[in-house]
C-alpha atoms as a PDB file:
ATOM      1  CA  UNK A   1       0.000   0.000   0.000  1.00  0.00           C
ATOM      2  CA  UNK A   2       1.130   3.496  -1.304  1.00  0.00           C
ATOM      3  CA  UNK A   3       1.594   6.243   1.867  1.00  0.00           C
ATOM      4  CA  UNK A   4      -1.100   8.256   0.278  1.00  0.00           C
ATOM      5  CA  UNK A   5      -3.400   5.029   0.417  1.00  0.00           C
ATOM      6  CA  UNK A   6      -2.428   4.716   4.121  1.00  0.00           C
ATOM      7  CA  UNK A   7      -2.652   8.318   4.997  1.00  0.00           C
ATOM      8  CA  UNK A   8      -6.205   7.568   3.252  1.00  0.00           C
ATOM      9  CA  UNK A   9      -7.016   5.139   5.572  1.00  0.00           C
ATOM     10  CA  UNK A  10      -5.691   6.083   8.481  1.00  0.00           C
ATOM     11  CA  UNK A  11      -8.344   9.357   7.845  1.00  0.00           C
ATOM     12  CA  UNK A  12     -10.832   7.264   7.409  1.00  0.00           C
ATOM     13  CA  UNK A  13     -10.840   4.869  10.434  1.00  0.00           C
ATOM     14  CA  UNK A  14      -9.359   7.037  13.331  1.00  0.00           C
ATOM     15  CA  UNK A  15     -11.520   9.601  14.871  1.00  0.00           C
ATOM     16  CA  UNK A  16      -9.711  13.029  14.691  1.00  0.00           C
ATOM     17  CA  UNK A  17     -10.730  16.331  16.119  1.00  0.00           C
ATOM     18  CA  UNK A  18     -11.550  19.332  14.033  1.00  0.00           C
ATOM     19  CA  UNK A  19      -8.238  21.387  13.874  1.00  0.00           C
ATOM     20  CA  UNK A  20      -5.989  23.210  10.873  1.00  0.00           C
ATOM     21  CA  UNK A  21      -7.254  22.673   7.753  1.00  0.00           C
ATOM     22  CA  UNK A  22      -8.487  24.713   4.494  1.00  0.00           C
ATOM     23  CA  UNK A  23     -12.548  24.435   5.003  1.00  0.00           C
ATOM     24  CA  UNK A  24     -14.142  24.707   1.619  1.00  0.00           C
ATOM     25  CA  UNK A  25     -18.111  24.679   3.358  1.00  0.00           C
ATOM     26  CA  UNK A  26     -20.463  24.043   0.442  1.00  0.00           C
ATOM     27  CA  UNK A  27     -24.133  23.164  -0.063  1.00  0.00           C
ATOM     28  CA  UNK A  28     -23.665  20.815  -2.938  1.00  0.00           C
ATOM     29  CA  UNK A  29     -23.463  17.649  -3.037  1.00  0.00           C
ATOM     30  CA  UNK A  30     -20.656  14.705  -3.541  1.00  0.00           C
ATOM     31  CA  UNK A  31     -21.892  11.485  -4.467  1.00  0.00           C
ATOM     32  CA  UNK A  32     -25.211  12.424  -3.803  1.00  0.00           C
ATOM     33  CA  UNK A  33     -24.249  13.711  -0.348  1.00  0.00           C
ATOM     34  CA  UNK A  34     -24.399  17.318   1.229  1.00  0.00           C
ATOM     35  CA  UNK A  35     -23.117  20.127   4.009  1.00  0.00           C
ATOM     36  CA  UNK A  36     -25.732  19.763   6.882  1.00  0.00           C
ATOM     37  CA  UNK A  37     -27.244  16.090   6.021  1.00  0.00           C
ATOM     38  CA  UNK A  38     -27.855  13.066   8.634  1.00  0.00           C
ATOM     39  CA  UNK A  39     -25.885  10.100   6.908  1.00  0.00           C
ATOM     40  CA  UNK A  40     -25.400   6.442   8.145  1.00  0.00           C
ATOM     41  CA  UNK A  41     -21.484   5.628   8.438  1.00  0.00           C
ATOM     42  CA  UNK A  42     -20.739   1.744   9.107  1.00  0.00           C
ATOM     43  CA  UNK A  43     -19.068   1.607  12.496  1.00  0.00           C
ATOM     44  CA  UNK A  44     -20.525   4.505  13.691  1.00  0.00           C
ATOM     45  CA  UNK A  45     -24.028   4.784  12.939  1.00  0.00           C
ATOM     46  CA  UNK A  46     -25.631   8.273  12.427  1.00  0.00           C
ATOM     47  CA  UNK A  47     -23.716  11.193  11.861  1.00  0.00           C
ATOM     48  CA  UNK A  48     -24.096  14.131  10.349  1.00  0.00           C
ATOM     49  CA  UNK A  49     -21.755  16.169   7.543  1.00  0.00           C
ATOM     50  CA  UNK A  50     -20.629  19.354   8.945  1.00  0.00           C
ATOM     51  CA  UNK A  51     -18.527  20.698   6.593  1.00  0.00           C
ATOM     52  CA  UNK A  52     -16.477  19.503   3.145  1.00  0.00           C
ATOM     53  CA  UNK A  53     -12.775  20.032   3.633  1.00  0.00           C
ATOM     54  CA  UNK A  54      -9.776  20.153   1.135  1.00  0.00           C
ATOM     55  CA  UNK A  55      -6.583  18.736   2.495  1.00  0.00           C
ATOM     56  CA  UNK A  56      -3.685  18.175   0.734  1.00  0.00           C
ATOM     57  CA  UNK A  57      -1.527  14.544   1.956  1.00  0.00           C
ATOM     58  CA  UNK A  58       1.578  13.251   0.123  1.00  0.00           C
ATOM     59  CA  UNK A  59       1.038  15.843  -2.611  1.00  0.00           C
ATOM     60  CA  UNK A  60      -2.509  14.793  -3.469  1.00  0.00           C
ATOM     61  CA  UNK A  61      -5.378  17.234  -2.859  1.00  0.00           C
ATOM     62  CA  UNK A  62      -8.163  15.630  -0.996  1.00  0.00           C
ATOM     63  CA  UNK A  63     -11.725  16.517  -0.676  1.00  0.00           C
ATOM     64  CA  UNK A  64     -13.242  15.149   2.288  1.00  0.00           C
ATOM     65  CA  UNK A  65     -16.504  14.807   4.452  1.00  0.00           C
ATOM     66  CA  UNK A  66     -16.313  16.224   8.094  1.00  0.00           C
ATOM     67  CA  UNK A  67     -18.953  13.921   9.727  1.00  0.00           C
ATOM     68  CA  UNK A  68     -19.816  14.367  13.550  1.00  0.00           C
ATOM     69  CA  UNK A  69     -20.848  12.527  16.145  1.00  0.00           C
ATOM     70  CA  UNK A  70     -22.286  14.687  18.410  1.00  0.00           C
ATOM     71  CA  UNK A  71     -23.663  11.819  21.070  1.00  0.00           C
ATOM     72  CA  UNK A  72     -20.165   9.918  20.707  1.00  0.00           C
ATOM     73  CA  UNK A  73     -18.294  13.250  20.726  1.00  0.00           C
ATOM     74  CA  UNK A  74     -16.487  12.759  17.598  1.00  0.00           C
ATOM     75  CA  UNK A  75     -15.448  13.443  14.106  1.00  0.00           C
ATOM     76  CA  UNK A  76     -14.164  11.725  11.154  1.00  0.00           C
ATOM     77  CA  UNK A  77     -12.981  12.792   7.894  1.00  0.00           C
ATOM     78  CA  UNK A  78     -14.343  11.017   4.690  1.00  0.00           C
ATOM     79  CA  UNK A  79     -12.844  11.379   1.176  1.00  0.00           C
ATOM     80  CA  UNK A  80     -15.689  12.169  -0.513  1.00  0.00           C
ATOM     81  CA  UNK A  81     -14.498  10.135  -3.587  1.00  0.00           C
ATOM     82  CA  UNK A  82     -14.817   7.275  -1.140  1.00  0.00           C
ATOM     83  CA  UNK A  83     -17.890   7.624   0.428  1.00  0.00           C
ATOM     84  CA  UNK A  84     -19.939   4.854  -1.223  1.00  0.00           C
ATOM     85  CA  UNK A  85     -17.207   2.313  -0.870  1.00  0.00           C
ATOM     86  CA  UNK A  86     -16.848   2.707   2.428  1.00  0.00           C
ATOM     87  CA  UNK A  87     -20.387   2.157   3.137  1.00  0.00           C
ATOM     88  CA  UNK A  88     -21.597   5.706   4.393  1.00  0.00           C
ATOM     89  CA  UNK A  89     -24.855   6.192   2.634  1.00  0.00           C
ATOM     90  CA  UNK A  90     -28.229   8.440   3.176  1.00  0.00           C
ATOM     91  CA  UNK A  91     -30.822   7.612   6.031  1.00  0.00           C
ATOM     92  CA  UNK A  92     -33.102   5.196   5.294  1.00  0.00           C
ATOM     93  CA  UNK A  93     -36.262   5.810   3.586  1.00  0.00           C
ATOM     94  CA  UNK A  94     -39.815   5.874   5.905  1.00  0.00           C
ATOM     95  CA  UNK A  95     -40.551   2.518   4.662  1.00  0.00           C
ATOM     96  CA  UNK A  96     -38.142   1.129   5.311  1.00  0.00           C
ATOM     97  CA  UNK A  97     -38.155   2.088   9.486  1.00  0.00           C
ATOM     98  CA  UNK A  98     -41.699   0.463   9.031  1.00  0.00           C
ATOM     99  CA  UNK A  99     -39.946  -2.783   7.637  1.00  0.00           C
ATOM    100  CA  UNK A 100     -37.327  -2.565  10.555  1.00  0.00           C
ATOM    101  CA  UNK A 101     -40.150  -2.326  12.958  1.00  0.00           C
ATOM    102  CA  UNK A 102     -42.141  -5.111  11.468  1.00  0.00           C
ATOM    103  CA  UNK A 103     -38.738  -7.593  11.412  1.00  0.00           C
ATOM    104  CA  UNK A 104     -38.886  -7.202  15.617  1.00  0.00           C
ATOM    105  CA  UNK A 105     -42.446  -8.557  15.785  1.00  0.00           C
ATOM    106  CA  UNK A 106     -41.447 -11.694  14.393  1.00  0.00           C
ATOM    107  CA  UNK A 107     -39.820 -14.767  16.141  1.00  0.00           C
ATOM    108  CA  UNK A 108     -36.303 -14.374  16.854  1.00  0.00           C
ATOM    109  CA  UNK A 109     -33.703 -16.776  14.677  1.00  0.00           C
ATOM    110  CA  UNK A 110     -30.660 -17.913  16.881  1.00  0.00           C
ATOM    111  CA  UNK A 111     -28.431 -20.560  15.763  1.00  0.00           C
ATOM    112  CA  UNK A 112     -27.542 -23.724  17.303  1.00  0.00           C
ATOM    113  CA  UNK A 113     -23.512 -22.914  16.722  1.00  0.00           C
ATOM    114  CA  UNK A 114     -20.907 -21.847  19.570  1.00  0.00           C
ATOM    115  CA  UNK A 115     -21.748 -18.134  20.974  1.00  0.00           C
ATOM    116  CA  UNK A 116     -18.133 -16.810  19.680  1.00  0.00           C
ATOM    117  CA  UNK A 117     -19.290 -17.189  16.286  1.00  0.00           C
ATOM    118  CA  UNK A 118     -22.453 -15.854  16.662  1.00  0.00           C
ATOM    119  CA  UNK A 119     -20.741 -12.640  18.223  1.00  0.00           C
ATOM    120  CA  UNK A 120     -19.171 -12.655  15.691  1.00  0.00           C
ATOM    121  CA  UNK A 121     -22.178 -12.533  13.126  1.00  0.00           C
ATOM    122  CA  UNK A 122     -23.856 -10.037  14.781  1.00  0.00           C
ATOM    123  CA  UNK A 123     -21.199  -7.810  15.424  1.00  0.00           C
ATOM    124  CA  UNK A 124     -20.366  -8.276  11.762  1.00  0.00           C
ATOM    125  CA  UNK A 125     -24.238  -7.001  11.057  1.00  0.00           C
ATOM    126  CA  UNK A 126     -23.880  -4.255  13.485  1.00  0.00           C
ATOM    127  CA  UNK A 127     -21.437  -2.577  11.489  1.00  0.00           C
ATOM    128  CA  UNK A 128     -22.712  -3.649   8.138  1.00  0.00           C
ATOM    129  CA  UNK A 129     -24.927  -0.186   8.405  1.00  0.00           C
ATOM    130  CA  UNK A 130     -27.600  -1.463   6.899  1.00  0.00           C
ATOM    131  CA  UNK A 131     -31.041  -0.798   9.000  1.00  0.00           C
ATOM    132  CA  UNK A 132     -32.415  -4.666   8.587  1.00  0.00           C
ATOM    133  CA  UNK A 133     -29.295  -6.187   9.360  1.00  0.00           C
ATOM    134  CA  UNK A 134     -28.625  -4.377  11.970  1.00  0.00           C
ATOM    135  CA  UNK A 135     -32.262  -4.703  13.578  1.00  0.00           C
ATOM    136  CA  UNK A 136     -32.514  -8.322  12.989  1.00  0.00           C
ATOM    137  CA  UNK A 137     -29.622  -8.434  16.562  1.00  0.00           C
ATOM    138  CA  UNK A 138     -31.682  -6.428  18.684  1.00  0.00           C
ATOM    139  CA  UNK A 139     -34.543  -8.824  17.995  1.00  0.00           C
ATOM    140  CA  UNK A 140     -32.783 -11.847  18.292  1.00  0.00           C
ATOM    141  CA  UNK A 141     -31.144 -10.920  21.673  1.00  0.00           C
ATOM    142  CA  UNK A 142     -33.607  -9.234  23.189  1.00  0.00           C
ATOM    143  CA  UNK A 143     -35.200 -10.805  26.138  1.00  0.00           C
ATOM    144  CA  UNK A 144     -38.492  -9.933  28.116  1.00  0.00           C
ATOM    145  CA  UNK A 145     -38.550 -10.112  31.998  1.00  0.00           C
ATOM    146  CA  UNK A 146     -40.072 -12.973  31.709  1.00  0.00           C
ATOM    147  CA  UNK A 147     -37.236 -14.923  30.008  1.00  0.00           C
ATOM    148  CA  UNK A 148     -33.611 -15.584  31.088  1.00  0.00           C
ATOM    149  CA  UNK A 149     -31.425 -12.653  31.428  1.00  0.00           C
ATOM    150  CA  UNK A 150     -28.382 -11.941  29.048  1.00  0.00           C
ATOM    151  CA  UNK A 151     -24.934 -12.879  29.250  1.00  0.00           C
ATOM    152  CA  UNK A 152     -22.319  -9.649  29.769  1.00  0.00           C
ATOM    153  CA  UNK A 153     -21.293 -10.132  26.235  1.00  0.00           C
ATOM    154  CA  UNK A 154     -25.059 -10.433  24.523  1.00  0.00           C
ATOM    155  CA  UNK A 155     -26.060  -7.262  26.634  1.00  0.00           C
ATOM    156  CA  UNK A 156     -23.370  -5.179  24.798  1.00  0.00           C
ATOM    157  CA  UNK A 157     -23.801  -6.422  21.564  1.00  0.00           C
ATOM    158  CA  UNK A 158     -27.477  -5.914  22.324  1.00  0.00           C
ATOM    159  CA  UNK A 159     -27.251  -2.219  23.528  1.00  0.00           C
ATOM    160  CA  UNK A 160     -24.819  -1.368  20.368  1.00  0.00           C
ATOM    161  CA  UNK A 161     -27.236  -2.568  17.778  1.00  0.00           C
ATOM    162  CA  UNK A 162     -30.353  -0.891  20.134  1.00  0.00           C
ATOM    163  CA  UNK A 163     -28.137   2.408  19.792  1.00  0.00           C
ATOM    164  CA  UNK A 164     -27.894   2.327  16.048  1.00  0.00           C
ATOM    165  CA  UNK A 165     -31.779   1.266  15.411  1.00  0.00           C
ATOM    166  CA  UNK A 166     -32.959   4.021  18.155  1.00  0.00           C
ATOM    167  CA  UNK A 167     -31.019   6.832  16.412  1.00  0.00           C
ATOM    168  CA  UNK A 168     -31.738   6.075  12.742  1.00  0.00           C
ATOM    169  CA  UNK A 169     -35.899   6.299  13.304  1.00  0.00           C
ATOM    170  CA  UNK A 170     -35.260   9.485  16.056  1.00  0.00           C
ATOM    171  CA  UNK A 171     -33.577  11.042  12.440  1.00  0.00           C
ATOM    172  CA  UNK A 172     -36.477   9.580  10.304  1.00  0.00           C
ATOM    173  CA  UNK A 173     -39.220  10.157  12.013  1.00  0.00           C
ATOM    174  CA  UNK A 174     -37.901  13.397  13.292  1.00  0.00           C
ATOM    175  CA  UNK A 175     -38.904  12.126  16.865  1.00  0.00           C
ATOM    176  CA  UNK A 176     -36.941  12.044  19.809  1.00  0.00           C
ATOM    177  CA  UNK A 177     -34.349   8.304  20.301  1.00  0.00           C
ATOM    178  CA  UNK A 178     -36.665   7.992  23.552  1.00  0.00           C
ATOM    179  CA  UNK A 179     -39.899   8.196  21.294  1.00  0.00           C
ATOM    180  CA  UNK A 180     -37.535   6.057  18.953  1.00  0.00           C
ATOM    181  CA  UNK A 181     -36.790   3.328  22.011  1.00  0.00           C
ATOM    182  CA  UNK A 182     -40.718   3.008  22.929  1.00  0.00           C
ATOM    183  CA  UNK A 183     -41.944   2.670  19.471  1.00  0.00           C
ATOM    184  CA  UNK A 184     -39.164  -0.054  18.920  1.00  0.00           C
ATOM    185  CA  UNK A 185     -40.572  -1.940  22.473  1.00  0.00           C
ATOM    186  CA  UNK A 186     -43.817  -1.674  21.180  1.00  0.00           C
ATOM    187  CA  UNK A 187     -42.511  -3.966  18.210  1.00  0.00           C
ATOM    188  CA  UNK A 188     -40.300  -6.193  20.272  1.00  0.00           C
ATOM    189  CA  UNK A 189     -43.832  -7.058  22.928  1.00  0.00           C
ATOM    190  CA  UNK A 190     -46.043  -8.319  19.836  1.00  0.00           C
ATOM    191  CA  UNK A 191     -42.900 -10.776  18.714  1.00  0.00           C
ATOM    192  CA  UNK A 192     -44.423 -14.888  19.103  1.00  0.00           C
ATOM    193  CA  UNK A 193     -41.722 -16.251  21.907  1.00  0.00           C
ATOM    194  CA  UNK A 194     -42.168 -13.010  23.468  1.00  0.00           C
ATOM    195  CA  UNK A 195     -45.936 -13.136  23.838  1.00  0.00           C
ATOM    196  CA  UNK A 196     -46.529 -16.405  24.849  1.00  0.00           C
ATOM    197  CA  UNK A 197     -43.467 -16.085  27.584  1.00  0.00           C
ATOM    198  CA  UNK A 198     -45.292 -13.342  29.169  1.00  0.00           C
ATOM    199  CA  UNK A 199     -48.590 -15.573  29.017  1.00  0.00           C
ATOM    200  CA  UNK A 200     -46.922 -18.411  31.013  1.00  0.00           C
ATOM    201  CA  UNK A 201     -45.229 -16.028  33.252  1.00  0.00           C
ATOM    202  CA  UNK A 202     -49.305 -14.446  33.921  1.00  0.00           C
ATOM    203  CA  UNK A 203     -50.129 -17.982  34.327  1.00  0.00           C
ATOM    204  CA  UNK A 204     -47.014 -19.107  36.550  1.00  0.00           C
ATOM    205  CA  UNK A 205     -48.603 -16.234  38.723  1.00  0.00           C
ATOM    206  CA  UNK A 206     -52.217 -17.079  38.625  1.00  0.00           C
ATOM    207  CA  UNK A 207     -51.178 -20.716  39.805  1.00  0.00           C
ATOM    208  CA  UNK A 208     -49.197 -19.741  42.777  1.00  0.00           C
ATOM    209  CA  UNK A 209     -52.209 -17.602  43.764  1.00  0.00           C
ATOM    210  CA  UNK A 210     -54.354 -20.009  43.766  1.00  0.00           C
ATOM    211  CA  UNK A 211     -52.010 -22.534  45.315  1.00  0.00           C
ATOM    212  CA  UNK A 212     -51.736 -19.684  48.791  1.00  0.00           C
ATOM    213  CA  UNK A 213     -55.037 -19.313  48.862  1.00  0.00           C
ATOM    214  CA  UNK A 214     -55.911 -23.348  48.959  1.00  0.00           C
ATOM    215  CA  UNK A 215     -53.412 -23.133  51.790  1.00  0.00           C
END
């Protein structure tokens, strides 16, 4: 790899703070992308582009995104020739939150392989940025109160992909991420396992009620 192409990278990967460089602020677009929009980057989640930037590495003028992360305190810098391949891409369309929502009312798919691997899968689909993927972990590792708790490492995993699902429909919708959270419960409580775990836990109940009183 050329030192431009790991200057490049380095850029692109490391968070950085906002210091000496020519700012070239703009309202139009590259690659479809603008000053001011919400975008979706990978390993981040949502962002939004502050600024475009012209910085000059190894002789080669670069254009770049400034995206922050104002929850996460942090910006990156994104050539904008590079954008696409790198996976940062718009916020997804209305109907496709409504698709998100519908994929946590279904029954949750876990697979009968060691837990390292699966980490590894869903870790994989947390930073895939992509809204389904992404949405399809919180629903498979969420668990009611009426089911066993998570492990250390499922909780994390669990509250990463919640983070990334929360903020995308707060930016959709235009609602706040704790209007975001309960409309995403909502979806999680009509799921099949989830339902009928809270109806034996009622029943459970019922029966011990009954059982004191006989006594």
């Amino acid at each position: 790899m050329t030192l431009c192409g790991r200057l490049i990278r380095a850029m692109i990967w490391s968070p950085v703070r906002m210091t000496t460089a020519k700012k070239t602020t703009t309202a139009s677009g590259r690659q479809g992308f603008k000053t001011g929009e919400a975008v979706v980057y990978p390993a981040h989640g949502v962002g939004r582009i502050t600024a475009i930037e012209e910085q000059e590495i190894a002789g080669y003028k670069l254009e770049l995104f400034v995206v922050a992360f104002e929850k996460d305190k942090m910006v990156l810098r994104v050539p904008t020739a590079k954008a696409n391949s790198v996976g940062m891409r718009k916020l997804a369309e209305p109907e496709l939150v409504k698709k998100a929502l519908d994929v946590l009312t279904g029954r949750a798919r876990v697979k009968r392989t060691m837990w390292s691997r699966r980490a590894q899968e869903y870790e994989a689909k947390i930073n895939s940025g992509d809204l389904i993927s992404v949405t399809e972990v919180v629903r498979d590792l969420y668990r009611s109160e009426a089911q066993p708790e998570q492990s250390y490492s499922e909780r994390q995993l669990y509250e990463a992909a919640l983070d990334r699902v929360v903020r995308e429909i707060s930016s959709v919708n235009k609602i706040t991420e704790t209007e975001a959270l309960k409309l995403i419960e909502q979806s999680l409580a009509k799921s099949p396992r989830r339902a009928k775990a809270d109806a034996d836990a009622e029943g459970e109940a019922e029966s011990d009620d009954v059982q004191e009183e006989a006594a």
